[in-house]
Protein backbone atom coordinates (compact mmCIF):
# COMPACT_ATOMS: atom_id res chain seq x y z
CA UNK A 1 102.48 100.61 88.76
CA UNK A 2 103.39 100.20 92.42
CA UNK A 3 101.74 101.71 95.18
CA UNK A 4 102.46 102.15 98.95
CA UNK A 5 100.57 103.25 101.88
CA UNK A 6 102.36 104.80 105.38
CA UNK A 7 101.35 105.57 108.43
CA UNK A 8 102.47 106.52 111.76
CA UNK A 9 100.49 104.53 114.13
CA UNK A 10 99.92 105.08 117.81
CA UNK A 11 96.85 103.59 119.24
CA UNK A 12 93.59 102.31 117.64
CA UNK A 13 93.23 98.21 117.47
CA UNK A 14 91.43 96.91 115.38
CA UNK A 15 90.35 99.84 113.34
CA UNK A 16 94.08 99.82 112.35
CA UNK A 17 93.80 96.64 111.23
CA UNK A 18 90.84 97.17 109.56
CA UNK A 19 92.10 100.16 107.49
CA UNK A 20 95.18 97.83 106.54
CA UNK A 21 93.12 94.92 105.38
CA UNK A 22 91.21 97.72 103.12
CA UNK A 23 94.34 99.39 101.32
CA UNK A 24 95.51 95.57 100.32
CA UNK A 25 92.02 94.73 99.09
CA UNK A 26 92.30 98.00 97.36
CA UNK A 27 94.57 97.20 95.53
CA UNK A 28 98.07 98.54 97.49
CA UNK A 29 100.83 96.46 96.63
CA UNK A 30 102.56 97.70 100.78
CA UNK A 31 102.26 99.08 103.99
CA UNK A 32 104.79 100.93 105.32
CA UNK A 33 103.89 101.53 109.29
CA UNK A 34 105.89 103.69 111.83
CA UNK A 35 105.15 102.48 115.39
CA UNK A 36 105.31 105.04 118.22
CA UNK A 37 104.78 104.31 121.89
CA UNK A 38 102.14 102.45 120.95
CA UNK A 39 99.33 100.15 122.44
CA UNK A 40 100.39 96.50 122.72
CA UNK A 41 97.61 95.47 121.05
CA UNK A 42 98.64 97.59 118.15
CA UNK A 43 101.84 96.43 117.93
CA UNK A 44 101.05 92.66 118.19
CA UNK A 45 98.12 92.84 115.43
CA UNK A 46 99.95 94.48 113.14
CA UNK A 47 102.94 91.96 113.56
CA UNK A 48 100.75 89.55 113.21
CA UNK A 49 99.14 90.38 110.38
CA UNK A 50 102.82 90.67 108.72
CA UNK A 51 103.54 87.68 110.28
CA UNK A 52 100.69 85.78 108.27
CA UNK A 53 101.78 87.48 104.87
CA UNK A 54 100.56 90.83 104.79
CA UNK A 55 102.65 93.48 102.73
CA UNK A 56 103.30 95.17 106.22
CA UNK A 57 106.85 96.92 106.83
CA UNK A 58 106.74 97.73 110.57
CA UNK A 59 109.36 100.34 112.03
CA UNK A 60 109.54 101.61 115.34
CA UNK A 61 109.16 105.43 115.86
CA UNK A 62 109.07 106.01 119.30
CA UNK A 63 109.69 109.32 120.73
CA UNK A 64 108.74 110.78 117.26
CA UNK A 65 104.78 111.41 118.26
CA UNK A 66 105.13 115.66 117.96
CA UNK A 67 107.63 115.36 114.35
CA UNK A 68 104.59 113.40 112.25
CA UNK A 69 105.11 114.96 109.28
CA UNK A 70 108.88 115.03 109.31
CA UNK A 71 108.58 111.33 110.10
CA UNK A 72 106.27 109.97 107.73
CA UNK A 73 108.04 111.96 104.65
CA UNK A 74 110.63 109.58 105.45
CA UNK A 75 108.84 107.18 105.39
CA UNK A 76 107.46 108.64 101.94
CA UNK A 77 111.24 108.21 100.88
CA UNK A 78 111.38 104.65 102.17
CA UNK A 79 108.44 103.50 100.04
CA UNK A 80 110.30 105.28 97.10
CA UNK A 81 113.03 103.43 97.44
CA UNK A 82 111.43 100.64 97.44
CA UNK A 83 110.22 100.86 94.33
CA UNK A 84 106.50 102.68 94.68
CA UNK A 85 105.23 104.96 91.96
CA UNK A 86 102.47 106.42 93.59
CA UNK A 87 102.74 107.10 97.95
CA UNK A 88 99.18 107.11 99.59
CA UNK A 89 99.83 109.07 103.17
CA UNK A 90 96.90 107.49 105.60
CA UNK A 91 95.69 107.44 109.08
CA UNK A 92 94.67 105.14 110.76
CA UNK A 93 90.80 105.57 110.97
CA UNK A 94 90.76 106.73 107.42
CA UNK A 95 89.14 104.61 104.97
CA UNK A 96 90.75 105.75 101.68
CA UNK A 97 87.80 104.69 98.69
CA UNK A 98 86.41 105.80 95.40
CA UNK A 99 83.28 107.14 95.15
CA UNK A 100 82.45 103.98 92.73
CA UNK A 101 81.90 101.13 94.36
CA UNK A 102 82.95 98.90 91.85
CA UNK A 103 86.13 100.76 91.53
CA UNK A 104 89.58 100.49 93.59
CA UNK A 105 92.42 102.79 94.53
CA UNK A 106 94.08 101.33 91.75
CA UNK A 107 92.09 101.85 89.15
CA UNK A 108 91.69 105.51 90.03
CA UNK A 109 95.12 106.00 90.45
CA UNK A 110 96.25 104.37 86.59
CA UNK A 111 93.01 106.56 85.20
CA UNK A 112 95.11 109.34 86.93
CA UNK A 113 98.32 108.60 85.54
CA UNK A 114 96.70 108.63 81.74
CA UNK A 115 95.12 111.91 82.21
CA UNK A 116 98.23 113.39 83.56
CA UNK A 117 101.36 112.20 81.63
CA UNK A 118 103.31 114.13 84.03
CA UNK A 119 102.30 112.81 87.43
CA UNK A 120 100.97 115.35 89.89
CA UNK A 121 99.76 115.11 93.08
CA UNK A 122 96.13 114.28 94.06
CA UNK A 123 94.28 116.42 96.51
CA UNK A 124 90.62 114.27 97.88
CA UNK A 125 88.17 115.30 100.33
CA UNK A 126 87.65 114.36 103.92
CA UNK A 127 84.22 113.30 105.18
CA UNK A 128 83.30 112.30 108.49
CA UNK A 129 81.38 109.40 109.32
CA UNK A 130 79.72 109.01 112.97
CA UNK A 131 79.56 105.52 114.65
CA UNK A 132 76.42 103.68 116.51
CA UNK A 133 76.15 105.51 119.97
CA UNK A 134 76.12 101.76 121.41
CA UNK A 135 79.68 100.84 120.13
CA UNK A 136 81.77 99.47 122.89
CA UNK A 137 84.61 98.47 120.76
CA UNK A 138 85.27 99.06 116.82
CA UNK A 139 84.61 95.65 114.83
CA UNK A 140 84.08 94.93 111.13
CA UNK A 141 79.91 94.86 112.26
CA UNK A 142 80.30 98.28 113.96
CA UNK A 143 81.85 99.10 110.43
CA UNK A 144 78.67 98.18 108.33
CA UNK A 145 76.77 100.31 110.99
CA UNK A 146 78.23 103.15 110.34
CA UNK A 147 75.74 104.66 107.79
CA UNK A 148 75.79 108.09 108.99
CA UNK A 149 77.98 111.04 107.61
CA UNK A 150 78.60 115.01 107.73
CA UNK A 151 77.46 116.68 104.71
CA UNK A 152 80.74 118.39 103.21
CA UNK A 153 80.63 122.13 104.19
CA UNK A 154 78.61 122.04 106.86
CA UNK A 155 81.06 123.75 109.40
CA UNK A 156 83.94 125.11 108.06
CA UNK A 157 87.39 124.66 109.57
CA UNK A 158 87.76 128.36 111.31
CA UNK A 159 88.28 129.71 114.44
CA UNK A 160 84.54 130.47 115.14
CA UNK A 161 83.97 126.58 114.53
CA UNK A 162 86.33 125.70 116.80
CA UNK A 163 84.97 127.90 119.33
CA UNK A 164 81.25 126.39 118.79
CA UNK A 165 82.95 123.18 119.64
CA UNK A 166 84.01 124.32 122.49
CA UNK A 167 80.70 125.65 123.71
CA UNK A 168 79.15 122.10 122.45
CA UNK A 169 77.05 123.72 120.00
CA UNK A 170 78.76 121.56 117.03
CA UNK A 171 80.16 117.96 117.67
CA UNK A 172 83.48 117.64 116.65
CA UNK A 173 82.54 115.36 113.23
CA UNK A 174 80.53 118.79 112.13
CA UNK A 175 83.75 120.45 111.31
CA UNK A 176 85.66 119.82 107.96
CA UNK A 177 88.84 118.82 107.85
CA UNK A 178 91.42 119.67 105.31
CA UNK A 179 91.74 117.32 102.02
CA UNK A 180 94.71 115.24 101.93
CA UNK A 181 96.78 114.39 99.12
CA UNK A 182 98.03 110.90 97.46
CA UNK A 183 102.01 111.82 95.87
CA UNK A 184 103.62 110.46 93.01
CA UNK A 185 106.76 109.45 93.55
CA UNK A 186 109.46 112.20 93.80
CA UNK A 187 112.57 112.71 95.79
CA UNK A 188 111.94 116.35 97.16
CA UNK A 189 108.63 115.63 98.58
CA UNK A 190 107.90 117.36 102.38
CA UNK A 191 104.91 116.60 103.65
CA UNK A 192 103.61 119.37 106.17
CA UNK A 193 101.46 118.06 109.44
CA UNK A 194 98.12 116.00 108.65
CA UNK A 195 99.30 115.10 105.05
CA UNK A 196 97.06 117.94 103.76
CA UNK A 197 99.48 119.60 101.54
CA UNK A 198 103.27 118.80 100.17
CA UNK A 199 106.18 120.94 99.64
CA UNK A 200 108.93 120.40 97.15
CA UNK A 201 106.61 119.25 94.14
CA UNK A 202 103.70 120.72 91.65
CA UNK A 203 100.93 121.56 93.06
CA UNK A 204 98.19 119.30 93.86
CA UNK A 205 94.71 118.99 91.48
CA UNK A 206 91.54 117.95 93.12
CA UNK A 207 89.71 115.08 91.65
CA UNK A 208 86.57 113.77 93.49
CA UNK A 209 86.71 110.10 92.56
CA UNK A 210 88.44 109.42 95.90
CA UNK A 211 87.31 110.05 99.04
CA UNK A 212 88.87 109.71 102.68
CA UNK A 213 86.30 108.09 104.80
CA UNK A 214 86.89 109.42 108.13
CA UNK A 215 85.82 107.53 111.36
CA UNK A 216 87.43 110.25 114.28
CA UNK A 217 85.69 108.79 117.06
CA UNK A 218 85.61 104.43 116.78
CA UNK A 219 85.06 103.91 120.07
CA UNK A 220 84.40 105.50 123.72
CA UNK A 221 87.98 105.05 124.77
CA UNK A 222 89.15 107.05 121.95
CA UNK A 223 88.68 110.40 124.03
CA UNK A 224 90.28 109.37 126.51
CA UNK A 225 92.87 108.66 124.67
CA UNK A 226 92.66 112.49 122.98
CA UNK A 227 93.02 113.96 126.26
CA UNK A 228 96.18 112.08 126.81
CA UNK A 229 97.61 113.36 123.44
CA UNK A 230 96.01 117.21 124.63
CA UNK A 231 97.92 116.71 128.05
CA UNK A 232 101.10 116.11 126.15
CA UNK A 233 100.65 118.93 124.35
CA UNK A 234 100.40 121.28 126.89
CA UNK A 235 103.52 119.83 128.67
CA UNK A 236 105.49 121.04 125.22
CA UNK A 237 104.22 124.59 125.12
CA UNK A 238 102.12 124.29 121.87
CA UNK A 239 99.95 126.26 120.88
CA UNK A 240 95.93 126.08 121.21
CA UNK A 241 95.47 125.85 117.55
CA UNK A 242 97.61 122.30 117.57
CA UNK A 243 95.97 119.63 118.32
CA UNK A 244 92.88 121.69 119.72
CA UNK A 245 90.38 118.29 119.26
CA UNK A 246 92.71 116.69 122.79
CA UNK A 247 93.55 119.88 124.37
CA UNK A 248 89.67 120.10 124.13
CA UNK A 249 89.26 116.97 125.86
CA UNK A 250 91.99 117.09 128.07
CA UNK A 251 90.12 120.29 129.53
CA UNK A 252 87.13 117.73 130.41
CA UNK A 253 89.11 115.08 131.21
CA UNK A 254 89.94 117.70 134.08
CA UNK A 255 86.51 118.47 135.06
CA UNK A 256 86.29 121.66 132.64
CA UNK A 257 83.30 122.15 130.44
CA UNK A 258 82.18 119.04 128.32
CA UNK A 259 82.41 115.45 129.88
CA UNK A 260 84.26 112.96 127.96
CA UNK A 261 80.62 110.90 127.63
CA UNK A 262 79.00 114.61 126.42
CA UNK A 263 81.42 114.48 123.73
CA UNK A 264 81.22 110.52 123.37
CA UNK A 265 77.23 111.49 122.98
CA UNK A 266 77.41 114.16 120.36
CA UNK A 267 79.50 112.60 117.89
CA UNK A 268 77.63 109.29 117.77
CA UNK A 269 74.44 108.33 116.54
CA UNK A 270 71.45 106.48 117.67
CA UNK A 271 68.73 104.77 116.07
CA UNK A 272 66.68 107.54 116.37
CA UNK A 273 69.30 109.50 114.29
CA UNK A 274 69.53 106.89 111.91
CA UNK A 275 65.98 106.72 111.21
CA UNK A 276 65.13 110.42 111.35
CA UNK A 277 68.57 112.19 109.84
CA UNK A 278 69.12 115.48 111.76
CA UNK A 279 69.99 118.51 109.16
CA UNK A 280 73.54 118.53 108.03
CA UNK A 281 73.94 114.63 108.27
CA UNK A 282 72.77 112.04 105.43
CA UNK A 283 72.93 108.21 105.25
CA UNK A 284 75.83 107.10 103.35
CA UNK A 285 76.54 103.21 102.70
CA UNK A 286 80.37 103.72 101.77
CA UNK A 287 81.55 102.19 104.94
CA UNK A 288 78.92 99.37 104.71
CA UNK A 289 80.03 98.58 101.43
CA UNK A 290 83.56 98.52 102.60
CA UNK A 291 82.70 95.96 105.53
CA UNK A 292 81.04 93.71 103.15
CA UNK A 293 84.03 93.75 100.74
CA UNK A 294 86.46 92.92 104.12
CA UNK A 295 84.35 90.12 104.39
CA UNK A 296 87.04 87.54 103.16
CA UNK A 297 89.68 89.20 104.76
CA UNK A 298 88.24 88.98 108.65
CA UNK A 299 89.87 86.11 109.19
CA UNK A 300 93.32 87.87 109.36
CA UNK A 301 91.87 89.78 112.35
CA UNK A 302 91.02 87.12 114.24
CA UNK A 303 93.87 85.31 113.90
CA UNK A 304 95.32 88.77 114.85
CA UNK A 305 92.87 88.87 117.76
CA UNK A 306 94.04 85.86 119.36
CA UNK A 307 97.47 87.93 119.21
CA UNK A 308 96.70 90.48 121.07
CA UNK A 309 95.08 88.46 124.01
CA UNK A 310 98.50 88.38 126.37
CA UNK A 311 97.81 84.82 126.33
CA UNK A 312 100.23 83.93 123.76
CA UNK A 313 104.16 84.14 122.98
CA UNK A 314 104.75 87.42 120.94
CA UNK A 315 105.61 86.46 117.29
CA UNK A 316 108.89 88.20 115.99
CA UNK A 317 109.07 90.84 113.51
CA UNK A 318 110.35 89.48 110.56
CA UNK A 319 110.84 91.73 107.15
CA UNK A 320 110.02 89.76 104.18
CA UNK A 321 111.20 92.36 101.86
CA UNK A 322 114.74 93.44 102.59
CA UNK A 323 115.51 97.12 102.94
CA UNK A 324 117.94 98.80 100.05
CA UNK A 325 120.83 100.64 101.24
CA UNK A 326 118.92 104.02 101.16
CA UNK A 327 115.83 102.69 102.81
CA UNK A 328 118.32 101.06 105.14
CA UNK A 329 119.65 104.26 106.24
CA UNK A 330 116.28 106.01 106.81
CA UNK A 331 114.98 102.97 109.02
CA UNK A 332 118.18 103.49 111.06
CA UNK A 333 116.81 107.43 111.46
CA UNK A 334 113.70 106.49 112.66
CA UNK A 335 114.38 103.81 114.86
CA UNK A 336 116.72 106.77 116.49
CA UNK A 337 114.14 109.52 115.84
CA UNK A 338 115.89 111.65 113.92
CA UNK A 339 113.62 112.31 110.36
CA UNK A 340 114.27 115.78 110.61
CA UNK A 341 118.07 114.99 110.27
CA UNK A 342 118.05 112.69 107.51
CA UNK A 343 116.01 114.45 105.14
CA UNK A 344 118.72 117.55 105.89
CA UNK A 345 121.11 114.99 104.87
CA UNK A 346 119.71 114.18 101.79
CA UNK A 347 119.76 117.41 100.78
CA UNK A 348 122.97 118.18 102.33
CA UNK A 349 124.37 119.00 99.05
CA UNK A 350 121.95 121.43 97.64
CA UNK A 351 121.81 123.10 101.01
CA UNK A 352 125.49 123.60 100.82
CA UNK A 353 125.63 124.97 97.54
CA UNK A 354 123.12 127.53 98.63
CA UNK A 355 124.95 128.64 101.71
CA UNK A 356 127.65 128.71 99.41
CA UNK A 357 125.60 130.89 97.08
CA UNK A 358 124.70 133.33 99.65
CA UNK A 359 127.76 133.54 101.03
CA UNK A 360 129.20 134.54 97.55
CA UNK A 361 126.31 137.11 97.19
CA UNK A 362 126.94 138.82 100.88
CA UNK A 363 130.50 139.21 99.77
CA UNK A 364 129.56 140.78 96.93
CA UNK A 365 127.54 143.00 98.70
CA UNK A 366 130.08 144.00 101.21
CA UNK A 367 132.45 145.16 97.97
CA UNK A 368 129.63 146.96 96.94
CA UNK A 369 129.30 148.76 99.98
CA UNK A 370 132.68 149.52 100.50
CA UNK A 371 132.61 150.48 96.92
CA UNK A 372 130.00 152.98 97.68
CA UNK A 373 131.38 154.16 101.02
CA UNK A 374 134.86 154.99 99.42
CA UNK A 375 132.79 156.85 96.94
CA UNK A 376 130.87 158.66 98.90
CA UNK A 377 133.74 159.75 100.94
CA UNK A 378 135.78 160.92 97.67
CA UNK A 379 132.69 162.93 96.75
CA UNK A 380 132.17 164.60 100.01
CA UNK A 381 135.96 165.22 99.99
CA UNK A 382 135.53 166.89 96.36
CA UNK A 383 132.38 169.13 97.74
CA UNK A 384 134.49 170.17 100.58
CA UNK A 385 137.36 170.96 98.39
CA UNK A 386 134.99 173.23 96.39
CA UNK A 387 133.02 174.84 99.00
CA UNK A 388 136.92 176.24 100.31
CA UNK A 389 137.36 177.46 96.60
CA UNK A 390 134.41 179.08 96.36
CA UNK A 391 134.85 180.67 100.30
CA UNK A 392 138.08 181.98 99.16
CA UNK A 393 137.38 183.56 95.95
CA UNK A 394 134.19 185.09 98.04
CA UNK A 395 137.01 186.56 100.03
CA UNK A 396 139.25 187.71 97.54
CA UNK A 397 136.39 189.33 95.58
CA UNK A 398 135.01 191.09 98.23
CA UNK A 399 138.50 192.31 99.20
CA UNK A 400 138.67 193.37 95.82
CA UNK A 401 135.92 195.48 95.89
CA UNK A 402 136.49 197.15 99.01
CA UNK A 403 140.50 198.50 97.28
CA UNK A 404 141.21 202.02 96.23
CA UNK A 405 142.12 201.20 92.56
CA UNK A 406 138.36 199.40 92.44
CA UNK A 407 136.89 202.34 93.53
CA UNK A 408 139.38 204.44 91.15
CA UNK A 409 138.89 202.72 87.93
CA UNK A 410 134.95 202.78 88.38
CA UNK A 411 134.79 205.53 86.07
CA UNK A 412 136.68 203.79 83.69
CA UNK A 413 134.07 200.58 83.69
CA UNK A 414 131.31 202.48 83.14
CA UNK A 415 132.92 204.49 80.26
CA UNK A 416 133.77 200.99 78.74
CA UNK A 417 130.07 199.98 79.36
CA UNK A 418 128.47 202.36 77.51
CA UNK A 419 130.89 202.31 74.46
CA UNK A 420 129.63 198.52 74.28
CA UNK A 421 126.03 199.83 74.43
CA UNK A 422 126.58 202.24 71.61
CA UNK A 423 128.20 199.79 69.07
């Protein structure tokens, strides 16, 4: 069994890194990594991790930041083509686990595959983890810190949450967020936006053996960084409800409501926290244990470190795998931005034969209709034919009646009348 991770990646060094190293040691066999105007430093530590022989494939998205989900269900297709059995959508600060930690992603996933002969998708929970308030930059030591999560269900994700956020009456982390799912491979697979559900496929079955470990907030600059991505937003007309985390924060990094350190402050923790849990929050050691498995792995990132220091010559991206013909094609699409187009074109055919379809059925119709209208327009000039019959022999009767023989051979009627009586 073969299993892929992708991403689209914009900011977020090293946690990014971090997240990678944990999929391999999970047992992910590749990375498949869309790029979009990102950080430097994310660029160069991923290459370099790739570089040092890491199952990365790194593409570059840019331009693609508002068409995620169009995007990475290419990239979906990609990793299908390239041979994986089982896609596992991810974020960046998601750490992607089994509850058992003496499990892996892989053994969940072929336990999966035995209890479902035919493959369906997975649906896991999201829980949000809160790092030390004293973080200045995200580090596999802040990781083992970070011992402190939301209890699931403790806000849930509705407009009158979103509206205590606002106010500052519930830190961001206290808000669930929508469970994600992990695909089996399959051609007509849409992702919609956040990876939380997928078109084109059964329907997903929870299982809580997996968990997404979320870590929203690594590090102060990180909402800074949100009210970039809220600013954007705005420029583009969206809505409130998209992406309402940065417009939030874009709002205070404009002076309105909430500073960007009140928000830095409420979804953090401090010793205090740790050592006297506020309700709604409990000590969790999944991340810990994580860290301590990554152990053997930090190396990579600080060879990647030294990388990302502007003091040395960038290393070139090099694929070590090379692309099929399909893949080929979709890498082309997304180096030119254009996801939405090639999945239309991969289903050009189908979507012909369905215009086609319709367009058979709506000239049927019309037929019908002028079927019916020639009908109705034979009937009405039947009615009309009647209705003069039945006006003239109104006439003629009542001319009748009105005649001297009428009134002459009355006599005669009535004689004729009674004979029938009397018979």
């Amino acid at each position: 069994m073969r299993i892929a991770a992708v991403a689209m990646v914009h900011n977020g060094w090293p946690i990014a890194g971090l997240t990678a190293l944990h999929l391999i040691e999970q047992g992910v066999d590749e990375l498949i990594i869309a790029t979009y105007d990102a950080e430097d430093s994310v660029t160069a530590g991923l290459r370099s991790l790739q570089n040092h022989g890491l199952p990365l494939v790194i593409l570059d998205a840019s331009g693609a930041d508002f068409h995620t989900a169009s995007t990475t269900s290419v990239l979906v297709q990609l990793a299908i083509g390239r041979g994986a059995d089982w896609i596992i959508p991810w974020g960046v600060d998601e750490f992607i686990v089994p509850k058992d930690p003496e499990s892996t992603l892989r053994t969940e996933l072929t336990s999966w595959n035995r209890e479902h002969p035919t493959p369906i998708p997975m649906s896991i929970d999201v829980r949000n983890f809160l790092v030390p308030r004293d973080t200045d930059r995200f580090s596999l030591d802040v990781l083992a810190k970070t011992t402190t999560a939301v209890k699931h269900g403790l806000w849930p994700n509705t407009e009158a949450s979103k509206l205590a956020v606002a106010s500052g009456a519930v830190p961001f982390v206290a808000v669930d967020f929508p469970r994600r799912v992990i695909l089996p491979a399959d051609q007509n697979v849409w992702l919609t936006a956040g990876a939380h559900t997928a078109q084109g496929m059964s329907s997903s079955e929870h299982s809580d053996r997996i968990i997404v470990a979320h870590v929203p907030f690594p590090d102060p600059k990180c909402f800074e960084r949100r009210a970039h991505q809220g600013r954007a937003l705005r420029r583009r007309f969206y809505n409130e409800s998209t992406g309402w985390q940065s417009q939030l924060t874009a709002d205070s990094a404009n002076g309105i409501g909430l500073s960007i350190d009140d928000w830095w402050t409420l979804n953090t923790t401090s010793p205090e926290d740790i050592e006297h849990m506020p309700e709604g929050y409990q000590r969790d050691l999944t991340l810990a244990t994580i860290a301590q498995r990554l152990q053997c792995s930090a190396h990579f990132l600080d060879i990647a470190a030294s990388d990302t220091n502007g003091d040395v010559v960038p290393i070139p991206h090099v694929e070590h795998v090379p692309l099929i013909t399909a893949a080929a094609v979709m890498k082309a699409a997304i180096l030119t931005s254009r996801a939405v187009e090639v999945i239309a074109e991969q289903h050009a055919d189908s979507l012909q034969e369905m215009i086609a379809g319709l367009n058979d059925e709506l000239t049927n119709a019309r037929a019908e209709l002028a079927d019916a209208r020639t009908g109705l327009e034979t009937a009405h000039a039947e009615t009309e034919a009647t209705s003069r019959t039945a006006r003239e022999v109104s006439v003629r009767a009542d001319a009748l009646t009105r005649s001297r023989s009428w009134r002459f051979m009355a006599p005669l009627r009535n004689a004729a009348r009674l004979s029938r009586r009397h018979r």
